[in-house]
Every structure is written in C-alpha cells, then in structure tokens.
Protein backbone atom coordinates (compact mmCIF):
# COMPACT_ATOMS: atom_id res chain seq x y z
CA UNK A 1 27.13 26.96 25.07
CA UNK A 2 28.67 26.07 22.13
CA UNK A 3 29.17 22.60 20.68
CA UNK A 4 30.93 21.57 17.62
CA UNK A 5 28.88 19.06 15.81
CA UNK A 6 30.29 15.91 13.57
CA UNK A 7 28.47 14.34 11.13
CA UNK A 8 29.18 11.28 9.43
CA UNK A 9 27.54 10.04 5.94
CA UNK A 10 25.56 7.60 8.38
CA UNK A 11 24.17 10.67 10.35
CA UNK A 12 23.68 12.59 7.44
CA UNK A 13 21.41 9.06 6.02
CA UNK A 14 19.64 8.38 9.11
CA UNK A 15 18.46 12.29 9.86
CA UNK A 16 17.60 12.91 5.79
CA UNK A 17 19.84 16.09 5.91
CA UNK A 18 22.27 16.36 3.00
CA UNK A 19 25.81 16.86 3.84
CA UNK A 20 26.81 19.95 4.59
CA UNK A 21 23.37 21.57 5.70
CA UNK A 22 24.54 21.39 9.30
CA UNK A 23 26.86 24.44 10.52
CA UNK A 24 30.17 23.18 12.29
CA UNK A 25 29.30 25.04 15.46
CA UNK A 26 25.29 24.61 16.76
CA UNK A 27 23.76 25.99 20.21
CA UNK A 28 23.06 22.64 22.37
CA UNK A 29 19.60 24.03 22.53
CA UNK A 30 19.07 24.36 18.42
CA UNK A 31 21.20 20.81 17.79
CA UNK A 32 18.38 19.47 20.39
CA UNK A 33 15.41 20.96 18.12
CA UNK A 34 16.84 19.91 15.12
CA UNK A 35 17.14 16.35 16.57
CA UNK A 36 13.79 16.14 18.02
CA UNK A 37 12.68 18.11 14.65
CA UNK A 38 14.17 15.01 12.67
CA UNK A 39 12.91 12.28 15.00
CA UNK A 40 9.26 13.76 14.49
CA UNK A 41 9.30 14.05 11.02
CA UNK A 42 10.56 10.27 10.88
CA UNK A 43 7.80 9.24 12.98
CA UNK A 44 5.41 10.48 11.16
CA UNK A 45 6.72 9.16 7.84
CA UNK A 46 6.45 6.05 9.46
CA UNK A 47 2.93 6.43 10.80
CA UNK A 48 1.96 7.10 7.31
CA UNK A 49 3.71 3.80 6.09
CA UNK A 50 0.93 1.18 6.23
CA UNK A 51 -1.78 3.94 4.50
CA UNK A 52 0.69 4.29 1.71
CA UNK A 53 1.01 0.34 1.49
CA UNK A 54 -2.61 0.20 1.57
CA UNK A 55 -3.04 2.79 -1.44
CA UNK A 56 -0.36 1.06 -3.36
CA UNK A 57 -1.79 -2.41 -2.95
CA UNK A 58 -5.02 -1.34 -3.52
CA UNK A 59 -4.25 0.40 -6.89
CA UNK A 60 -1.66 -2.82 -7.85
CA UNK A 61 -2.60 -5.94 -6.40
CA UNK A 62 0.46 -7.57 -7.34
CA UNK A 63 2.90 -5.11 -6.20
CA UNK A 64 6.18 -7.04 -4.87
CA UNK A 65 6.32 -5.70 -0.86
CA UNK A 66 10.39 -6.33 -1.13
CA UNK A 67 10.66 -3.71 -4.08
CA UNK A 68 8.00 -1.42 -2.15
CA UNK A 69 9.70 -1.53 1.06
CA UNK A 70 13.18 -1.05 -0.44
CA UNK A 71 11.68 2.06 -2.25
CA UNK A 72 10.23 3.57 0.87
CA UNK A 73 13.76 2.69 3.44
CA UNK A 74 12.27 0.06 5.40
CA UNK A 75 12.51 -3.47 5.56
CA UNK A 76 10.61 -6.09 4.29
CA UNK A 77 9.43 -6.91 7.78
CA UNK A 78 9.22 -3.74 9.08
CA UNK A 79 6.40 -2.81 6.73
CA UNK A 80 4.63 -6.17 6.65
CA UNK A 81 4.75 -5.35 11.05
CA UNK A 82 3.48 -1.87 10.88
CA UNK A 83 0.53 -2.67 8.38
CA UNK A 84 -0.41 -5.68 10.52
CA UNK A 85 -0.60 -3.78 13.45
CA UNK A 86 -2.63 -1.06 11.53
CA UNK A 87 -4.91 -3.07 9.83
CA UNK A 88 -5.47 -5.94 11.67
CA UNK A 89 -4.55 -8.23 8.78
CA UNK A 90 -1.44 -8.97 7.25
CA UNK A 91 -0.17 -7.79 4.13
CA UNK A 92 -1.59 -11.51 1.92
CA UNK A 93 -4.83 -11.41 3.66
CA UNK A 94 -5.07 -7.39 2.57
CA UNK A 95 -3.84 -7.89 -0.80
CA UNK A 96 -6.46 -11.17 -1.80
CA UNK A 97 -8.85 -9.09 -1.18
CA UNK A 98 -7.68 -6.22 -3.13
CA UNK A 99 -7.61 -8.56 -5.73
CA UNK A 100 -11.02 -9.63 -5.53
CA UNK A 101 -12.48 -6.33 -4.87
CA UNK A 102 -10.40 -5.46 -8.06
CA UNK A 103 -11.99 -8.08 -10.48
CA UNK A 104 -15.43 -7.47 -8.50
CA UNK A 105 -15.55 -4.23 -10.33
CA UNK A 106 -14.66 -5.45 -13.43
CA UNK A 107 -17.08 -7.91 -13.67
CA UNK A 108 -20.06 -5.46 -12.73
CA UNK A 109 -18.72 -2.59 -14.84
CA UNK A 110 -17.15 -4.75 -18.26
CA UNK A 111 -18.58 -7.11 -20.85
CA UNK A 112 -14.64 -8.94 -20.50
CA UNK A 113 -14.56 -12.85 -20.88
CA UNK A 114 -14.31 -14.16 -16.52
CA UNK A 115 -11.38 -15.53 -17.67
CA UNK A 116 -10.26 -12.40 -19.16
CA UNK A 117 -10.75 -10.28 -16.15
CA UNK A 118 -9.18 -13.34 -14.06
CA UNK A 119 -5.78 -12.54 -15.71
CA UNK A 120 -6.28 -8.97 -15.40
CA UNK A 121 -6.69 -8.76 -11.83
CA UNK A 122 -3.53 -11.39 -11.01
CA UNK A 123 -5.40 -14.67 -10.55
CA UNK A 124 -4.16 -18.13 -11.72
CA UNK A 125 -7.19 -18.77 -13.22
CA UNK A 126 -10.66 -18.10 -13.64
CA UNK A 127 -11.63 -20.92 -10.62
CA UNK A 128 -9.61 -18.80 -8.31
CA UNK A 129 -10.98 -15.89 -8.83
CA UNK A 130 -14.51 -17.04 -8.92
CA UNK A 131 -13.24 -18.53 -5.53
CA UNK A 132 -12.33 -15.00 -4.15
CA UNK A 133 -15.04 -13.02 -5.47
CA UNK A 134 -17.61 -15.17 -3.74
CA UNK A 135 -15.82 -15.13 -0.64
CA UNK A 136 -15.46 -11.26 -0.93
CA UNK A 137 -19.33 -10.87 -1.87
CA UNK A 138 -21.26 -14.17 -0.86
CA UNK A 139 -22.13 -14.17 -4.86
CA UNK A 140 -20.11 -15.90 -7.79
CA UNK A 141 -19.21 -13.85 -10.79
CA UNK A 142 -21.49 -15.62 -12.93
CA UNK A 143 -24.41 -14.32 -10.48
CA UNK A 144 -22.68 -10.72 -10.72
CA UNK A 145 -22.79 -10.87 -14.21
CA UNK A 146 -26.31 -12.31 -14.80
CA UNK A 147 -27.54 -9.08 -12.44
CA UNK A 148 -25.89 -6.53 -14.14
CA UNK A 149 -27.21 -8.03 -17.63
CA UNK A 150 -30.67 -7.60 -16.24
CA UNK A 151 -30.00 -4.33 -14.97
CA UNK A 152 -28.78 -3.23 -18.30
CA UNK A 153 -32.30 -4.55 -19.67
CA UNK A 154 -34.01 -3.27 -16.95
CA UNK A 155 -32.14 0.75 -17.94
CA UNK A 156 -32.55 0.02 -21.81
CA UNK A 157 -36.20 -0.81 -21.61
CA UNK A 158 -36.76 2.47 -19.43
C-alpha cells in the first residue's frame, strides 16, 4: 500500500528532517519506521537533556538557562522540569553548588586573593562565597587555605 506523504515546514521542524529528504510516495510500513525512528531519536535527545545541563553548568556556573534552553529547542521550563526530575534538585540549588565546588578548587589549588577567586567563580562578594564554601565543605576558605599552606610546608620540607 501506497501512501502519498505531505510535509509541511512544521513537520519537517518537529521530525529534524530537512525538506525534501522525504520521497512523495512512502510504504505505510517504512513512513511508520521512519516515524517511530524520529520519535526515538527525540527521546533520547531528551533523556540526555538534564546530563548536558549538568556538564554545562558545571563547567559555567553562570550560564543563563533561557539562552541554554533556547540553544538546545526546549523551553525554559521544560529543561528546568526534566533536570529536577533527574537530579532531585532544581536547576539554583544545582548551580550554587557548582559555584562553590568551583571556587573550592580554586582556593586549594591557587595563591588568588578570596576575594579574587570570589569574583571568579560568580559570587557577589567574598562573604558569599565564604558562605557557600562552608556549606559545601563544613570548612571556611580561610581554613582551606591555612591547610593547603601547611601542606605546601609539609611537601617543601620533604
């Protein structure tokens, strides 16, 4: 059985096919596969949504989720919804911490100013992040830094 198959620009957007792939005339049976082909392949890109999120907020901290969502051809809400669900915490909550783990590792691994590092990792000030690193770690950044100075003693003197 043959059926003649219309596609709009809409169809075209919503399956990813550029116009024109799709013959004019399709077996029921192979317009079927290519739909559930299409559907799959969707599904999956949107399984992988909140991982990508993840990696991007991890690497940026301050990336704007309106630009990232936009990018990606979801909504704002959509992707805040399918990283909740994911993670168990929303998007703010994931990115903080991000943040903190962020200047964490710049404290331990850089001789930077606290205030310094502050900016660098997106914080108001250097209050705030002390604020987040502590809650991250249980430790301030001044204790952080005072025990990798003795490290660094402790390795020299070796």
């Amino acid at each position: 059985v043959l059926v003649e198959a219309r596609f709009s620009r809409q169809d075209d957007q919503l399956t990813g096919r550029p116009l024109g792939e799709f013959p004019e005339e399709i077996e029921v049976e192979d317009a079927a596969a290519l739909l559930i082909e299409d559907l799959a392949a969707n599904a999956r890109a949107e399984a992988e949504l909140p991982d990508i999120l993840a990696r991007d907020l991890s690497a940026d901290p301050s990336l704007a989720i309106a630009r990232w969502s936009q990018e990606h051809g979801v909504s704002r809400a959509t992707a805040w919804r399918q990283f909740t669900s994911a993670y168990g915490v929303d998007v703010a909550a994931y990115r903080a911490e991000a943040r903190a783990r962020h200047a964490w590792r710049l404290i331990a691994s850089t001789r930077d100013a606290l205030a310094h590092i502050a900016a660098a990792a997106g914080f108001s000030d250097q209050p705030h992040m002390s604020r987040a690193v502590k809650a991250l770690t249980g430790r301030t950044p001044g204790d952080w830094r005072r025990a990798t100075s003795i490290q660094d003693r402790t390795v020299t003197a070796l």
